[in-house]
PDB file of N, CA and C in Angstrom:
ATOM      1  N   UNK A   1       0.823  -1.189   0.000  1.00  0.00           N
ATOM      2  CA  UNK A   1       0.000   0.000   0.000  1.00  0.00           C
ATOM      3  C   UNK A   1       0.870   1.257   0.000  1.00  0.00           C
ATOM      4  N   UNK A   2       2.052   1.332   1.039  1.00  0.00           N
ATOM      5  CA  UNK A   2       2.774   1.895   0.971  1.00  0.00           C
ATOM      6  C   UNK A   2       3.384   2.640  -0.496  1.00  0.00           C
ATOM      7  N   UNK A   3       4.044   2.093  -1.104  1.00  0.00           N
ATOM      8  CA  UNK A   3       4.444   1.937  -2.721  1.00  0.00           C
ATOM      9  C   UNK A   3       3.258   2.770  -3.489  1.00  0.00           C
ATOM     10  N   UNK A   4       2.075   2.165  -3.262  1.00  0.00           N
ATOM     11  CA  UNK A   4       1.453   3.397  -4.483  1.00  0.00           C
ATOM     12  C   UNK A   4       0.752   4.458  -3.643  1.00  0.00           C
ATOM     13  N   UNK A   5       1.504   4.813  -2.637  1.00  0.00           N
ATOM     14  CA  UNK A   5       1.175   6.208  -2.342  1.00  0.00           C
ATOM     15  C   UNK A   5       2.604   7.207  -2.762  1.00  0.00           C
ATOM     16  N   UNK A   6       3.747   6.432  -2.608  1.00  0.00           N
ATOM     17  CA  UNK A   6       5.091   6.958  -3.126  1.00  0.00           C
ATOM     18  C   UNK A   6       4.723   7.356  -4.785  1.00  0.00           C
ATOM     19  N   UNK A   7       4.101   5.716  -5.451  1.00  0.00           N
ATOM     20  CA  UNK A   7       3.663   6.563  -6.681  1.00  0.00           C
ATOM     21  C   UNK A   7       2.818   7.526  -6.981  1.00  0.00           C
ATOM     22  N   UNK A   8       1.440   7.901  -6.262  1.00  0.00           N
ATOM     23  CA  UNK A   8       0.992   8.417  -6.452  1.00  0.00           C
ATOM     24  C   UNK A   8       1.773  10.082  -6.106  1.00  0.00           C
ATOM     25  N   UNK A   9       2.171  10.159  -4.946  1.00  0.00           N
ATOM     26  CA  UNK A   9       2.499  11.439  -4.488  1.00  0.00           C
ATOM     27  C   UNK A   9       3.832  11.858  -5.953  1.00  0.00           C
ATOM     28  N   UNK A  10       4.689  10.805  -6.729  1.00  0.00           N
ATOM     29  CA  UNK A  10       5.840  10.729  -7.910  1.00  0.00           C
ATOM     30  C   UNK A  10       4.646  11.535  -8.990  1.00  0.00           C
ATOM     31  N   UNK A  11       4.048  10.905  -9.099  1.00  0.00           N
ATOM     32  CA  UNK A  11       2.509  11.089 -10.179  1.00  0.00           C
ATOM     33  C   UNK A  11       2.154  13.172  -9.926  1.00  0.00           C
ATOM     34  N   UNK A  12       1.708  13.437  -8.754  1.00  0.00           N
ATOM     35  CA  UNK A  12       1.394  14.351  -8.772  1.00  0.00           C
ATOM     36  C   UNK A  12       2.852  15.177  -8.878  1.00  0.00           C
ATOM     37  N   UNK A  13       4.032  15.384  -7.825  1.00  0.00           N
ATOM     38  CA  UNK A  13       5.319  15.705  -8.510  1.00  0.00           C
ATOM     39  C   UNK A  13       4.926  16.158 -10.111  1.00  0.00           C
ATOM     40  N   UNK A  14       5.194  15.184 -11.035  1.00  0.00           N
ATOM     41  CA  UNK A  14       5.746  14.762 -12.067  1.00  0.00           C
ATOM     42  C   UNK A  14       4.665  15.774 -12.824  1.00  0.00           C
ATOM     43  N   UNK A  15       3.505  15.741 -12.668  1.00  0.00           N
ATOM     44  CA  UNK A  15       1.855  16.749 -13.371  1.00  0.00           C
ATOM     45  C   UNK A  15       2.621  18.234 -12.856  1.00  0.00           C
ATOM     46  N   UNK A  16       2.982  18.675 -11.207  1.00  0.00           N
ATOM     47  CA  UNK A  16       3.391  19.678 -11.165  1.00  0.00           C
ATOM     48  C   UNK A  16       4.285  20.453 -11.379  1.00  0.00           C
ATOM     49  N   UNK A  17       5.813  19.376 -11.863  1.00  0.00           N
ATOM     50  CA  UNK A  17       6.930  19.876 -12.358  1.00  0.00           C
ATOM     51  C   UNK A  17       6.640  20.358 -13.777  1.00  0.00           C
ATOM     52  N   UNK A  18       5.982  19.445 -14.882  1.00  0.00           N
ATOM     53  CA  UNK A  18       5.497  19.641 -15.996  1.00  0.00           C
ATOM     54  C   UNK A  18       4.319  21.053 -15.952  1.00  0.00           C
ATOM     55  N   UNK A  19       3.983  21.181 -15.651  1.00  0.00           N
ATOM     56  CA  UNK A  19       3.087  22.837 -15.128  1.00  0.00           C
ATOM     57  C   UNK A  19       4.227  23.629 -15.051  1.00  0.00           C
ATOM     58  N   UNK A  20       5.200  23.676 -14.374  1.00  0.00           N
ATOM     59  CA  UNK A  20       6.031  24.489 -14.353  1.00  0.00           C
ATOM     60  C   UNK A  20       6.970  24.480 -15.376  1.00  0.00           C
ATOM     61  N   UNK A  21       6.888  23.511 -15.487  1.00  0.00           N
ATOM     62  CA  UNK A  21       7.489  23.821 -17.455  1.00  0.00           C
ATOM     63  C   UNK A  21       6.839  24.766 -18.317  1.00  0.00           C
ATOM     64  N   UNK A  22       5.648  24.217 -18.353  1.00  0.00           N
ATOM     65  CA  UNK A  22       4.733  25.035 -19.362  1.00  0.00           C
ATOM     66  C   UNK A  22       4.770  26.331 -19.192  1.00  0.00           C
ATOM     67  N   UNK A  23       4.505  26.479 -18.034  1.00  0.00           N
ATOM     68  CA  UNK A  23       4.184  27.680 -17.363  1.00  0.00           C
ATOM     69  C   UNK A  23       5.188  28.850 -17.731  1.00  0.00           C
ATOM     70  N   UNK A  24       6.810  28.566 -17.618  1.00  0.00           N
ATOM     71  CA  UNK A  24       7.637  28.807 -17.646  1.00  0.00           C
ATOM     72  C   UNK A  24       8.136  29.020 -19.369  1.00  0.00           C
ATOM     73  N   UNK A  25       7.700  28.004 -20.326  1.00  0.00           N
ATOM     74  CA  UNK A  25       7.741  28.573 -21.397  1.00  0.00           C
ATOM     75  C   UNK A  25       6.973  29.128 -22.259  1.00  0.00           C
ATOM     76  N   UNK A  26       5.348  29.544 -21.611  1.00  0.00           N
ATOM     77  CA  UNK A  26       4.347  30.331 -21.620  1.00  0.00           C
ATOM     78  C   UNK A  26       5.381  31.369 -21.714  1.00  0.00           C
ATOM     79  N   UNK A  27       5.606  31.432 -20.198  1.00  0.00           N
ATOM     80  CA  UNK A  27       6.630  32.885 -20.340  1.00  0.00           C
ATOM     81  C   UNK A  27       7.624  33.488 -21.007  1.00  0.00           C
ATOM     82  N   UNK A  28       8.413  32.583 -21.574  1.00  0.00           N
ATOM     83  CA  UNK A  28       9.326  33.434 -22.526  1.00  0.00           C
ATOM     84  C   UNK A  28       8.788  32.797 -23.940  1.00  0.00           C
ATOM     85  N   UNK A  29       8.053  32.559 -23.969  1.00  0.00           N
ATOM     86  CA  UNK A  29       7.393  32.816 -25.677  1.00  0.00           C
ATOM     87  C   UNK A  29       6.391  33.941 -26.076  1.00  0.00           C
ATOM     88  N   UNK A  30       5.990  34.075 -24.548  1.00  0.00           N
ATOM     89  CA  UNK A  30       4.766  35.083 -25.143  1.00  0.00           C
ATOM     90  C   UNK A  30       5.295  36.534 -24.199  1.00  0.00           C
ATOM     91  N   UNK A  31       5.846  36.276 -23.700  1.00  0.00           N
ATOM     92  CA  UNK A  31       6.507  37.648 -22.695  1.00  0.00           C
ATOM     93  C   UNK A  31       5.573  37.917 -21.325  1.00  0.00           C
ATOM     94  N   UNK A  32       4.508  37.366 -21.169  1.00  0.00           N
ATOM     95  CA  UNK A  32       3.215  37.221 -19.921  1.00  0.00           C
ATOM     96  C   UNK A  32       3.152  36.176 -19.183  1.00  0.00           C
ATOM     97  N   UNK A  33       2.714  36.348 -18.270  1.00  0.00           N
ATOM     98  CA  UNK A  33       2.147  35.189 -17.043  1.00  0.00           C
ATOM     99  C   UNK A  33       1.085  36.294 -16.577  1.00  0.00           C
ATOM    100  N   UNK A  34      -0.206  35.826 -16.485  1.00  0.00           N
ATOM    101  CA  UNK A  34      -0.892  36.475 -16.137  1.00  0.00           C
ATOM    102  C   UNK A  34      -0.741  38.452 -16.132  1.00  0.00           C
ATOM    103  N   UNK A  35      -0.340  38.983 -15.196  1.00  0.00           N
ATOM    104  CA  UNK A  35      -0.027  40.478 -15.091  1.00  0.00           C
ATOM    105  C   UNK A  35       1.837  40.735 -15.158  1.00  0.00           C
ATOM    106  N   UNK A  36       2.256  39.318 -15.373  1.00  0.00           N
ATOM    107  CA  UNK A  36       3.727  39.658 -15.016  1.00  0.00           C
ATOM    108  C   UNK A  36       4.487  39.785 -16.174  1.00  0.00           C
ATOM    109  N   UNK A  37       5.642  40.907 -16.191  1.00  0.00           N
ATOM    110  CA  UNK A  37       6.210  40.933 -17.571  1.00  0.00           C
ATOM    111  C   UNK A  37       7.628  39.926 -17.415  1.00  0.00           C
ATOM    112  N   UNK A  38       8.474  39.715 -18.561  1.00  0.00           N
ATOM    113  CA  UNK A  38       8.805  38.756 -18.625  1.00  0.00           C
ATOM    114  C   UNK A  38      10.803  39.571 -19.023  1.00  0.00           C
ATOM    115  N   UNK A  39      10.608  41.005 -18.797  1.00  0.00           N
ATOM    116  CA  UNK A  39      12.070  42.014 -18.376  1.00  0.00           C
ATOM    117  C   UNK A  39      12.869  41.083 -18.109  1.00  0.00           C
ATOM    118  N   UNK A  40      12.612  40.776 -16.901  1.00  0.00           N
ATOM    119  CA  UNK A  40      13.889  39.859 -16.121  1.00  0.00           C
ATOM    120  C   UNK A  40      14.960  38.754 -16.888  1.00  0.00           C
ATOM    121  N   UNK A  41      14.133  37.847 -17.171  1.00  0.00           N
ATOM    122  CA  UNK A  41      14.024  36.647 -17.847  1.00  0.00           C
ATOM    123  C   UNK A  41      14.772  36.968 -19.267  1.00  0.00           C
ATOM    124  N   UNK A  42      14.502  37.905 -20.030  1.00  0.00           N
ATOM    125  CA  UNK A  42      14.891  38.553 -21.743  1.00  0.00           C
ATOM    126  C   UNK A  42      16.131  39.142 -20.960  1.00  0.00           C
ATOM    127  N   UNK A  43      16.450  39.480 -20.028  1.00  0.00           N
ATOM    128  CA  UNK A  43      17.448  40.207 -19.680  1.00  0.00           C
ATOM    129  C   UNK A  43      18.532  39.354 -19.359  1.00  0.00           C
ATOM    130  N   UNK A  44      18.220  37.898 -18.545  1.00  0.00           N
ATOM    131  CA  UNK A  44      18.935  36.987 -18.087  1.00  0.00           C
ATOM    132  C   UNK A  44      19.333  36.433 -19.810  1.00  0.00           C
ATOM    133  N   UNK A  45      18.661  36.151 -20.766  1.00  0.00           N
ATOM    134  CA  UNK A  45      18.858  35.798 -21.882  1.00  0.00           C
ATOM    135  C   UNK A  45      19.792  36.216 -22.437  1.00  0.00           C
ATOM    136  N   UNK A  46      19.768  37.990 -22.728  1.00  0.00           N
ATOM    137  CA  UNK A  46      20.253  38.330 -23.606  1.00  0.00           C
ATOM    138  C   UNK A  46      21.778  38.700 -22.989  1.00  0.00           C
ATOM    139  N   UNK A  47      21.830  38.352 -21.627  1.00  0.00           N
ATOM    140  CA  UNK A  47      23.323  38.191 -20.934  1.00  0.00           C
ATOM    141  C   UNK A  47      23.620  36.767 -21.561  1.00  0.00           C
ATOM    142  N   UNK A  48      23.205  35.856 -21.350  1.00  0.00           N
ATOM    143  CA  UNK A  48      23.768  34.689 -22.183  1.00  0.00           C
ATOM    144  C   UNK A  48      24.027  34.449 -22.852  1.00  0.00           C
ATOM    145  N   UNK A  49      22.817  34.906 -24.139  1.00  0.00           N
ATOM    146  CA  UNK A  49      23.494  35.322 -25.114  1.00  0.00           C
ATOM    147  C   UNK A  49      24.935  36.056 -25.699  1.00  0.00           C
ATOM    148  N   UNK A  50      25.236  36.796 -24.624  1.00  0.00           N
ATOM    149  CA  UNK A  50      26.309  37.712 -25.090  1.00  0.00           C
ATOM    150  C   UNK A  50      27.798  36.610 -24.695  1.00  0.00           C
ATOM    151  N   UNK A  51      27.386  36.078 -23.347  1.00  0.00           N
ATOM    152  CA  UNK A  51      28.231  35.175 -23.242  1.00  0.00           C
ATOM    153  C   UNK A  51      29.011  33.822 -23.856  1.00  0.00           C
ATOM    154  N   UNK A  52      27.855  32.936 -24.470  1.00  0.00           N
ATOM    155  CA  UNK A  52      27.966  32.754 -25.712  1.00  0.00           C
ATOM    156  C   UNK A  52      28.817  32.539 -26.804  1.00  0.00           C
ATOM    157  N   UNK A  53      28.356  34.182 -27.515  1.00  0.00           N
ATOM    158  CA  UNK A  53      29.255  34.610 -28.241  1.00  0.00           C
ATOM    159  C   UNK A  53      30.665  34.825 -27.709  1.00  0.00           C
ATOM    160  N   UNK A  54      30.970  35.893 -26.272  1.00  0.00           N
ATOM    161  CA  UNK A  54      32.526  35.495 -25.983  1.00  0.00           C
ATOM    162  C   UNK A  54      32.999  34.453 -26.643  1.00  0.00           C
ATOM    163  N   UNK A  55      32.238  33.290 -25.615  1.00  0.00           N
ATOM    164  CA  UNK A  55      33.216  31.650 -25.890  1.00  0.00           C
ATOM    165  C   UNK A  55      32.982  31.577 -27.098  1.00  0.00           C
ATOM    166  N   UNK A  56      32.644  31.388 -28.018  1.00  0.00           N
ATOM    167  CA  UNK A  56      32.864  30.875 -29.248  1.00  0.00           C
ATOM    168  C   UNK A  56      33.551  32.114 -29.626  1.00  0.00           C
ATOM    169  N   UNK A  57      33.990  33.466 -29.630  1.00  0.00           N
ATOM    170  CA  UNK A  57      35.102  34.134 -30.314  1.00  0.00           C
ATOM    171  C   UNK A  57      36.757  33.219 -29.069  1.00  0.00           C
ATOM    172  N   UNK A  58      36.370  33.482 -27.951  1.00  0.00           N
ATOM    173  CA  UNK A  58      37.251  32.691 -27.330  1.00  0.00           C
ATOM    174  C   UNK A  58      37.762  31.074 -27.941  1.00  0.00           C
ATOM    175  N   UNK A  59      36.849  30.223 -28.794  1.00  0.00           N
ATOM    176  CA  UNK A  59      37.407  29.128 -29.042  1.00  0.00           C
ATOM    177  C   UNK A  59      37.789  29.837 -30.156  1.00  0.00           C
ATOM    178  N   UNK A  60      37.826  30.149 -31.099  1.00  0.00           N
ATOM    179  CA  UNK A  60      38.116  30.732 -32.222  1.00  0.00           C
ATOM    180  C   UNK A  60      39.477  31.260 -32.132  1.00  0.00           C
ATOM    181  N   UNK A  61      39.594  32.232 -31.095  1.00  0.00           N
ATOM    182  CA  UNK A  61      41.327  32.764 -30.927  1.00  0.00           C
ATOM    183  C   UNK A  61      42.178  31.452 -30.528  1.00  0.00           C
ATOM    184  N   UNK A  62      41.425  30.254 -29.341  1.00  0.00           N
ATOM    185  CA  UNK A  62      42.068  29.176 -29.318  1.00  0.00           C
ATOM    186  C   UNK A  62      42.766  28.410 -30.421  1.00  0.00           C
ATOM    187  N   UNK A  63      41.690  28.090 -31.395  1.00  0.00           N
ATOM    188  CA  UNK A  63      41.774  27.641 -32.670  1.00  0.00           C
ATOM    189  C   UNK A  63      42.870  27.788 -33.261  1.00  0.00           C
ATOM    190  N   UNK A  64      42.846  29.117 -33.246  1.00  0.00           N
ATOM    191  CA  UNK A  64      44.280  30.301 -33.922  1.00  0.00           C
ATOM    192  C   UNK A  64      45.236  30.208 -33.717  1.00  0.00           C
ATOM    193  N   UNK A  65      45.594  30.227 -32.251  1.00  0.00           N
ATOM    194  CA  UNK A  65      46.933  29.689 -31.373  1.00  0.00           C
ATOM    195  C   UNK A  65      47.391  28.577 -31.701  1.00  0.00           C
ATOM    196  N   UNK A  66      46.386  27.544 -31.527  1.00  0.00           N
ATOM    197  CA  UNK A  66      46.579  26.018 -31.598  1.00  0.00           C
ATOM    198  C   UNK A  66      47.213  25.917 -33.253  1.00  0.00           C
ATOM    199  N   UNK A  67      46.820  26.916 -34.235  1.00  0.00           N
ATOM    200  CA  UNK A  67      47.240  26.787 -36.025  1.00  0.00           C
ATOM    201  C   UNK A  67      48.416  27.109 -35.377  1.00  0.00           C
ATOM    202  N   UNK A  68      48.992  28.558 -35.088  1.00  0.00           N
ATOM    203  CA  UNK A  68      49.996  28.677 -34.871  1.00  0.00           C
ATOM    204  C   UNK A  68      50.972  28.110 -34.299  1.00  0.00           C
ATOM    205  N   UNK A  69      50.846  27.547 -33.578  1.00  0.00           N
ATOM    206  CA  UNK A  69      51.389  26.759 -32.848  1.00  0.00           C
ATOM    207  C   UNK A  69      52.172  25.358 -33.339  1.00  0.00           C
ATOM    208  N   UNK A  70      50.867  24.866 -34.112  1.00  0.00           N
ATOM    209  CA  UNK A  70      51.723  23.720 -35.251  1.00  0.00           C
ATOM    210  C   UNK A  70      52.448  24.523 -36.547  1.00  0.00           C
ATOM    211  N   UNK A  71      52.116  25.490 -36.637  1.00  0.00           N
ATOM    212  CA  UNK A  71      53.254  26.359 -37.759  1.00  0.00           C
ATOM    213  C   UNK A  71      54.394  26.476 -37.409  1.00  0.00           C
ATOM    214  N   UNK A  72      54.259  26.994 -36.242  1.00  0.00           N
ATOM    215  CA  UNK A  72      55.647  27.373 -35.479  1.00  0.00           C
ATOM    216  C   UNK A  72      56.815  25.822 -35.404  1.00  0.00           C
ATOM    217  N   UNK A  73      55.990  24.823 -34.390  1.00  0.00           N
ATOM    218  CA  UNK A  73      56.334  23.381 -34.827  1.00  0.00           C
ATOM    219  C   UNK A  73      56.843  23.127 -35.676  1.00  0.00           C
ATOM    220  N   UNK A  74      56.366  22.980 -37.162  1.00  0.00           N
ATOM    221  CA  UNK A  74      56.676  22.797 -38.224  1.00  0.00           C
ATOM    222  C   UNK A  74      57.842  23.186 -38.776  1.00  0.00           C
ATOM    223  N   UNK A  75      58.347  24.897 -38.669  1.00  0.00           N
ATOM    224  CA  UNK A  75      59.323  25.364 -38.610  1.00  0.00           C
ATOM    225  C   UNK A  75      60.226  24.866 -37.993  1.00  0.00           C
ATOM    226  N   UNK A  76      60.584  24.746 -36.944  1.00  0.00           N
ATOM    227  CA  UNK A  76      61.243  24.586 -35.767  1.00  0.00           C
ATOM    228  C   UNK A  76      61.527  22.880 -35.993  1.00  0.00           C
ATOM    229  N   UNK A  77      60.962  21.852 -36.340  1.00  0.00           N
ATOM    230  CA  UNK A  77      61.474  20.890 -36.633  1.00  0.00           C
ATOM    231  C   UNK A  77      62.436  20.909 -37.734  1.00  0.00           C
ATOM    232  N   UNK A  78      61.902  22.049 -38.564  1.00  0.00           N
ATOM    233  CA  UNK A  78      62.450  21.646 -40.406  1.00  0.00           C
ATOM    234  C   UNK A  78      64.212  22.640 -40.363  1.00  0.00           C
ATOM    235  N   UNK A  79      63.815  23.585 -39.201  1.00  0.00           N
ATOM    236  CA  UNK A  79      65.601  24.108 -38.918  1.00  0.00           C
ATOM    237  C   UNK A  79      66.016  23.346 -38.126  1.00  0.00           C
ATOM    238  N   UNK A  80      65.423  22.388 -37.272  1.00  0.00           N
ATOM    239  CA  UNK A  80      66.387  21.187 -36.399  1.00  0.00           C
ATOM    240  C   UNK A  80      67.037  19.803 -37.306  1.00  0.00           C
ATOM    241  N   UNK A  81      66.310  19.935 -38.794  1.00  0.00           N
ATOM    242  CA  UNK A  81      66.519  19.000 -39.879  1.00  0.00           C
ATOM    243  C   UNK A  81      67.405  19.526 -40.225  1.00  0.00           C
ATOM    244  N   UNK A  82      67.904  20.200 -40.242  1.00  0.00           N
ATOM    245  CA  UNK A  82      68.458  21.248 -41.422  1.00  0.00           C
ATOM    246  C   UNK A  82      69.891  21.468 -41.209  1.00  0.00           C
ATOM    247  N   UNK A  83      70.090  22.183 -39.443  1.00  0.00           N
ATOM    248  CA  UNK A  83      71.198  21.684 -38.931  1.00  0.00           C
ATOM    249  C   UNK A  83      71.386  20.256 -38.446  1.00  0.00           C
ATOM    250  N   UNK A  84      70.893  19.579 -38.324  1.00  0.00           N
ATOM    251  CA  UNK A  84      71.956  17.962 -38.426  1.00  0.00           C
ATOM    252  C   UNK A  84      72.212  17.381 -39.290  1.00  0.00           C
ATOM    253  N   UNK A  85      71.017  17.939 -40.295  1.00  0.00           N
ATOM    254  CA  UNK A  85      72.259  17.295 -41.784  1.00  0.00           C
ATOM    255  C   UNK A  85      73.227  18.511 -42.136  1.00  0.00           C
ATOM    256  N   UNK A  86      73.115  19.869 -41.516  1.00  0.00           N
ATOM    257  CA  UNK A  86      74.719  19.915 -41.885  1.00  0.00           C
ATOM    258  C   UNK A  86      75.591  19.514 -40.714  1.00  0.00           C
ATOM    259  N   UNK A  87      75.491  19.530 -40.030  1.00  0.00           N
ATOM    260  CA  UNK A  87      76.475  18.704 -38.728  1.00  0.00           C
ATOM    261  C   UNK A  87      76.878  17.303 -39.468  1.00  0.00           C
ATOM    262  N   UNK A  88      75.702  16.874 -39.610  1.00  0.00           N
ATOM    263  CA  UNK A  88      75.855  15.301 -40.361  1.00  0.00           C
ATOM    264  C   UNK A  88      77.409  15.780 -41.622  1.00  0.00           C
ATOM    265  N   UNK A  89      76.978  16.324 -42.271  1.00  0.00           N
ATOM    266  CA  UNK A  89      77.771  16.924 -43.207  1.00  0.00           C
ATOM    267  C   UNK A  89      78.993  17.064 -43.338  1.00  0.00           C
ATOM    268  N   UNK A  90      79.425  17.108 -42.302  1.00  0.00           N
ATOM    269  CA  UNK A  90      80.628  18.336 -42.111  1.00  0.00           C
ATOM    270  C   UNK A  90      81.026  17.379 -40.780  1.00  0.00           C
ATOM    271  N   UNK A  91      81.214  16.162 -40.921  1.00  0.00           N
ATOM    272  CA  UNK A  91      81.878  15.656 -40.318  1.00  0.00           C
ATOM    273  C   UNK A  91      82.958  14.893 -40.782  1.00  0.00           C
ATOM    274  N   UNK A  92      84.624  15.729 -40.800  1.00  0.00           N
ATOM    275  CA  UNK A  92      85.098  15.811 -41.371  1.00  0.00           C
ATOM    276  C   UNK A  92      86.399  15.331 -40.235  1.00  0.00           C
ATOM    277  N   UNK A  93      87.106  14.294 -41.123  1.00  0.00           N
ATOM    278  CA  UNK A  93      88.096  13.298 -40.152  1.00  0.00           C
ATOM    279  C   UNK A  93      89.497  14.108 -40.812  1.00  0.00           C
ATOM    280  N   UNK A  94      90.224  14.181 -39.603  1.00  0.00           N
ATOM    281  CA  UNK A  94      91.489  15.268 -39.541  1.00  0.00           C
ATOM    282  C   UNK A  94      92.487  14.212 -39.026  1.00  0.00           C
ATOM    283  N   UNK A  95      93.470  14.167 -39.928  1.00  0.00           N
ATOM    284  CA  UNK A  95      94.586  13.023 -39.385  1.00  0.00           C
ATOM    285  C   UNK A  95      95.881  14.249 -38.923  1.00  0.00           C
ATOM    286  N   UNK A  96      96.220  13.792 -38.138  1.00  0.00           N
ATOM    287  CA  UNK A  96      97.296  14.204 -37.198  1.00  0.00           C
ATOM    288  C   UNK A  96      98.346  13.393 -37.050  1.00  0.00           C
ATOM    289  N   UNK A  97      99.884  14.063 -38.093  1.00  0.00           N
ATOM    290  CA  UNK A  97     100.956  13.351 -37.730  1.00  0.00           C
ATOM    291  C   UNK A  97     101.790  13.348 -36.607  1.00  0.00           C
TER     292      UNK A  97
END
């Protein structure tokens, strides 16, 4: 008996969380809840919005670094090639009488 009062009381939960869904996107679709305006909420948004955008210009400069970065690499291996084959090169045996 126990058990389907847990469900039942899960049951009502579950009807009243879903109300507050609705309810909640009543509100930012239509800008109302009854007498209440919906300022706050467009305001909390359009901060997120802005935030957002940061991070994705932020991954973007990441992006950039990270190119550079294997450019730089790239370089930097191809002059570490470069001098050991001339080291390689220029290894040059000197006899001494």
């Amino acid at each position: 008996m126990r058990s389907c009062m847990l469900s039942y009381k899960q049951l009502i939960l579950r009807i009243v969380f879903a109300a507050e869904i609705a309810g909640a996107f009543w509100m930012y679709r239509y800008g109302t809840y009854g007498t209440h305006t919906l300022a706050p909420l467009q305001g909390t948004v359009n901060i997120l919005d802005r935030e957002v955008a940061q991070l994705q210009q932020d991954i973007k400069n990441i992006e950039y670094t990270i190119c550079m970065w294997q450019e730089d690499s790239f370089f930097i291996q191809a002059y570490a090639r470069q001098n050991l084959n001339m080291a390689a090169a220029d290894e040059t045996v000197y006899i001494v009488d």
